[in-house]
C-alpha atoms as a PDB file:
ATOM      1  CA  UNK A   1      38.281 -42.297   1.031  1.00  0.00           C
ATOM      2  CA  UNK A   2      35.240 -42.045   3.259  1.00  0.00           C
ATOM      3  CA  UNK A   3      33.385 -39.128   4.319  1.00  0.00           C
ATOM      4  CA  UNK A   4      35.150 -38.305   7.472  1.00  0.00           C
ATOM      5  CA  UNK A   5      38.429 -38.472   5.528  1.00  0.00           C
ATOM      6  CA  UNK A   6      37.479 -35.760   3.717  1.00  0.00           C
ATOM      7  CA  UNK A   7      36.380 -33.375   6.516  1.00  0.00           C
ATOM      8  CA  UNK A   8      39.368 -33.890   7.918  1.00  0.00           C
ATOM      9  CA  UNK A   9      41.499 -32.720   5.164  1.00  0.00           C
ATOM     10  CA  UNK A  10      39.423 -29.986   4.081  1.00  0.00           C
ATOM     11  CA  UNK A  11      37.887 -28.886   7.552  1.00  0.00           C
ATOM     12  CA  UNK A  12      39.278 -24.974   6.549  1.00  0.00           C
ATOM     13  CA  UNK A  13      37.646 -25.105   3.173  1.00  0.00           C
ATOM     14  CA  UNK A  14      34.254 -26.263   4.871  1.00  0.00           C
ATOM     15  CA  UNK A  15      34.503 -24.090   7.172  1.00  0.00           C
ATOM     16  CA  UNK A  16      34.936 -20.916   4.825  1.00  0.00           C
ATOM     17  CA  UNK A  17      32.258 -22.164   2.506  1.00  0.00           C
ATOM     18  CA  UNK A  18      29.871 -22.839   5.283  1.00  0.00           C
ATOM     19  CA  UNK A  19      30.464 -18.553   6.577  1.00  0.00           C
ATOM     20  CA  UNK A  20      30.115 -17.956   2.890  1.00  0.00           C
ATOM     21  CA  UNK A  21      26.808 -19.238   2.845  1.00  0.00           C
ATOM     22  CA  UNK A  22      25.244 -18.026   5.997  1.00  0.00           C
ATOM     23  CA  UNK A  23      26.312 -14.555   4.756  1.00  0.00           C
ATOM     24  CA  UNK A  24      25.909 -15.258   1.334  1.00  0.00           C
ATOM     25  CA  UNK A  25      22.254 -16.560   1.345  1.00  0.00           C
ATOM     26  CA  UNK A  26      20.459 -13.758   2.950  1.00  0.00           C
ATOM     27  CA  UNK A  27      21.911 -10.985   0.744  1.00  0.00           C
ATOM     28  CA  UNK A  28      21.275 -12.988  -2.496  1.00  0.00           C
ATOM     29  CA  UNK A  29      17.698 -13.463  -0.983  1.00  0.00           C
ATOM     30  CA  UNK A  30      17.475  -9.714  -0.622  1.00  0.00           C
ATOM     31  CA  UNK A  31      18.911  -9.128  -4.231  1.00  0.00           C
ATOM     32  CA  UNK A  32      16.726 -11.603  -5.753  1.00  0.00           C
ATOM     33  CA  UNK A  33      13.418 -10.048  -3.711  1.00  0.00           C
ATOM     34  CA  UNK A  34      13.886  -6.859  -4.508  1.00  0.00           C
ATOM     35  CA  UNK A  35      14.424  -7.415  -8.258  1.00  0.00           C
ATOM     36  CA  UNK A  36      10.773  -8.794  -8.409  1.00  0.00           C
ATOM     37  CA  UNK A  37       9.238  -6.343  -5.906  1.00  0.00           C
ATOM     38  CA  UNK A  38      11.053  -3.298  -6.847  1.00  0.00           C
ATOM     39  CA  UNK A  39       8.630  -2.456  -9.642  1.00  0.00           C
ATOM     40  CA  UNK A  40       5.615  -2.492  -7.305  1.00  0.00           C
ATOM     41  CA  UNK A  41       7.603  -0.327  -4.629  1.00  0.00           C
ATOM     42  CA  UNK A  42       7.828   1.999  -7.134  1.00  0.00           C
ATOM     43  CA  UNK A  43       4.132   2.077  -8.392  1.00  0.00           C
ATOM     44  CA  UNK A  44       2.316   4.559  -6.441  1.00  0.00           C
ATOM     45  CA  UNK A  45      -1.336   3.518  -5.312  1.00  0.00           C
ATOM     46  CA  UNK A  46      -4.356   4.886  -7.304  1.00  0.00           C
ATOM     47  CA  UNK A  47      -6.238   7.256  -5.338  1.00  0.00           C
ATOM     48  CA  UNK A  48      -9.813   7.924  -5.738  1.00  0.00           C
ATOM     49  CA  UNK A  49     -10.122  11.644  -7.048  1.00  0.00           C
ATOM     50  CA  UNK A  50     -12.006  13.764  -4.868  1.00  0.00           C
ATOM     51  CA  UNK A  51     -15.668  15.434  -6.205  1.00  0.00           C
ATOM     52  CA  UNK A  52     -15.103  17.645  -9.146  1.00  0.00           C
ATOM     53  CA  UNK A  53     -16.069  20.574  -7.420  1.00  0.00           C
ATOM     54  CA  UNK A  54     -13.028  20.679  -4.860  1.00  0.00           C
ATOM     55  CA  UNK A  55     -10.175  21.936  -7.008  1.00  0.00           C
ATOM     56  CA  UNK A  56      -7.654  22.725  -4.605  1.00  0.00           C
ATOM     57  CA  UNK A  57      -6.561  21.431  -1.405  1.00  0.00           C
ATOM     58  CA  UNK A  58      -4.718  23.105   1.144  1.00  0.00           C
ATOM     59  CA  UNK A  59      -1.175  22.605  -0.368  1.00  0.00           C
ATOM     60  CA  UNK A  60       0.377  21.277  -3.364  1.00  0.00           C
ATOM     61  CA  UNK A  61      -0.483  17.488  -4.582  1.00  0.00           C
ATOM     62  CA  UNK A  62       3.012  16.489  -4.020  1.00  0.00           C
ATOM     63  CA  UNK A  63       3.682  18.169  -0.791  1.00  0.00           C
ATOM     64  CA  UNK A  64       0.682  16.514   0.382  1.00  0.00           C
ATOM     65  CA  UNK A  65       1.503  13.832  -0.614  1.00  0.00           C
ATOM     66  CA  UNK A  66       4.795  13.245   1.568  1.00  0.00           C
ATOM     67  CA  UNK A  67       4.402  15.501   4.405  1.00  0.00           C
ATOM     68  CA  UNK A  68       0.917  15.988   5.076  1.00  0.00           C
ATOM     69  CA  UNK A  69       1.688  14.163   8.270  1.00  0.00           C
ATOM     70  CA  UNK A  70       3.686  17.583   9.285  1.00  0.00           C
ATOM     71  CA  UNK A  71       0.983  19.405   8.610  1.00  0.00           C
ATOM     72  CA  UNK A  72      -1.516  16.913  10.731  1.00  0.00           C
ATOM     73  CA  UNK A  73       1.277  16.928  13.774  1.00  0.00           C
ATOM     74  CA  UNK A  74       1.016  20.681  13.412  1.00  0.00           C
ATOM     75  CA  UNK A  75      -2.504  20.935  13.504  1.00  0.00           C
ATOM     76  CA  UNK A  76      -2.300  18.623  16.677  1.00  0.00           C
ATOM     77  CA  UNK A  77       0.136  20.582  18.515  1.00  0.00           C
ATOM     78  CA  UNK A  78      -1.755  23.673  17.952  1.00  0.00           C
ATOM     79  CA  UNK A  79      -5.083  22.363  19.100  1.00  0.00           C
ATOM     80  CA  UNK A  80      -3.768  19.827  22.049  1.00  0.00           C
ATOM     81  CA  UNK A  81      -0.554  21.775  23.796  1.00  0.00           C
ATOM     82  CA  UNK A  82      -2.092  25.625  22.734  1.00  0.00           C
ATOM     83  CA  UNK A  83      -6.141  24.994  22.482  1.00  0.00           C
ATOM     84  CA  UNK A  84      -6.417  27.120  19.650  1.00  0.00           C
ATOM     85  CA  UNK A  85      -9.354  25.720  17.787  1.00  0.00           C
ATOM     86  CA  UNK A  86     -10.665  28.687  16.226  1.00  0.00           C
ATOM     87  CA  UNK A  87      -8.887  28.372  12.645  1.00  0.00           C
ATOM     88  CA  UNK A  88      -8.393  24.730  12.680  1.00  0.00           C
ATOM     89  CA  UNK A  89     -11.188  21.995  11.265  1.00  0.00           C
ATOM     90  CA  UNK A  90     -10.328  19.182   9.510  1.00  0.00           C
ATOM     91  CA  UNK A  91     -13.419  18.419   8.976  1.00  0.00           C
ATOM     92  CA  UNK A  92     -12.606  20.326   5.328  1.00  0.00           C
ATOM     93  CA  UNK A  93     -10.325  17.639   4.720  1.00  0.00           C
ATOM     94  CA  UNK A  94     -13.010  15.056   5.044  1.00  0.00           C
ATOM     95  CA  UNK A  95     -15.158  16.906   2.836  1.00  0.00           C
ATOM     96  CA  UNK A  96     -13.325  16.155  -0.198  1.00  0.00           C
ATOM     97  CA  UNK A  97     -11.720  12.668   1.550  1.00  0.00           C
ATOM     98  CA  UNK A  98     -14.115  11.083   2.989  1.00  0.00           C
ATOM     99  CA  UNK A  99     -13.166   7.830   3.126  1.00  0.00           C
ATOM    100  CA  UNK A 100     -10.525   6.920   4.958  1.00  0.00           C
ATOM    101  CA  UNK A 101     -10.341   3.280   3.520  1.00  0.00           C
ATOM    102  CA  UNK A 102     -10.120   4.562   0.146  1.00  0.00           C
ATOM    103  CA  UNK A 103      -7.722   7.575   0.647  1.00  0.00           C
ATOM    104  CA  UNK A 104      -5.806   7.069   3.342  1.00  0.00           C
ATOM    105  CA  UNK A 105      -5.252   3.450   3.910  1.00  0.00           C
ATOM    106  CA  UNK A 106      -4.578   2.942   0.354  1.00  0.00           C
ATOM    107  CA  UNK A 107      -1.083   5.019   0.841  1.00  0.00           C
ATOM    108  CA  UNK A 108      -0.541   3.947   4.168  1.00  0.00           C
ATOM    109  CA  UNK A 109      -0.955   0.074   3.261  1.00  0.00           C
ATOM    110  CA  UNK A 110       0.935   0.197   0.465  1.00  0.00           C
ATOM    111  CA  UNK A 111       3.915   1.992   2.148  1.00  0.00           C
ATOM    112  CA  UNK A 112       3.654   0.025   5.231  1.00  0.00           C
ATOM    113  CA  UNK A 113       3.104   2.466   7.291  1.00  0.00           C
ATOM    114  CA  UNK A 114       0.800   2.511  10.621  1.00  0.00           C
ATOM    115  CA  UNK A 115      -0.688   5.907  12.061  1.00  0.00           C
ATOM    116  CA  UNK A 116      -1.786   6.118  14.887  1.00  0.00           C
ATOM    117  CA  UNK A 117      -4.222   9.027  14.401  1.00  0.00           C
ATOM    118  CA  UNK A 118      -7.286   6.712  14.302  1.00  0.00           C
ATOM    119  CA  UNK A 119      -6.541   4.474  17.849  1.00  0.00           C
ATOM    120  CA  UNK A 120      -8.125   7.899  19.090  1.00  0.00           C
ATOM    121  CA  UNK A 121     -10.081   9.932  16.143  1.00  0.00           C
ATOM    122  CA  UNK A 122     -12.804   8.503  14.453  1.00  0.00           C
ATOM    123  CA  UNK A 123     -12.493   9.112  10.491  1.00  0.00           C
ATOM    124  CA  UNK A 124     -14.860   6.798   8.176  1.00  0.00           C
END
């Protein structure tokens, strides 16, 4: 029985193993990944503490810590679309964070995530 024998009587079978495999492969891939990665998904990045002196910030740790970029958009619709500068400086913020690649990139890079607050503001 030579090889093309066999294809010939089993060209079904082939042809359902060969779809199991292309759909097969990439999910096992993704099951496989994640079960080494998902550990350091979960980790969250060490953040430098700010100076002692600065006890509080301007809302809760863990509010800041996943929406502070509604309170940014807020602070930039108030001062772009309604020029009200008056009560607004971030400049506070930087006081206790001043660096932005030890705060802010830190979080960002480990979730992936690309702002684009800095293609126009300049934050060291």
């Amino acid at each position: 029985m030579d090889i093309k024998e066999i294809f010939a009587r089993n060209t079904s079978f082939i042809t359902v193993l060969i779809l199991a495999l292309i759909i097969l492969l990439p999910i096992g891939y993704s099951v496989i990944t994640y079960g080494f990665t998902a550990n350091e998904q979960n980790d969250k990045p060490f953040l430098e503490m700010p100076d002692p002196k600065y006890k509080k910030c301007v809302r809760e740790t863990e509010y800041m810590r996943y929406h502070h970029w509604e309170l940014l958009r807020g602070i930039r619709e108030e001062v772009v679309r309604y020029g009200k500068r008056e009560d607004i400086d971030l400049n506070k913020c930087r006081e206790c964070h001043t660096s932005r690649e030890r705060f802010c990139n830190k979080c960002h890079d480990a979730t992936s995530l690309k702002p684009d607050c800095f293609h126009c503001h300049y934050y060291p």
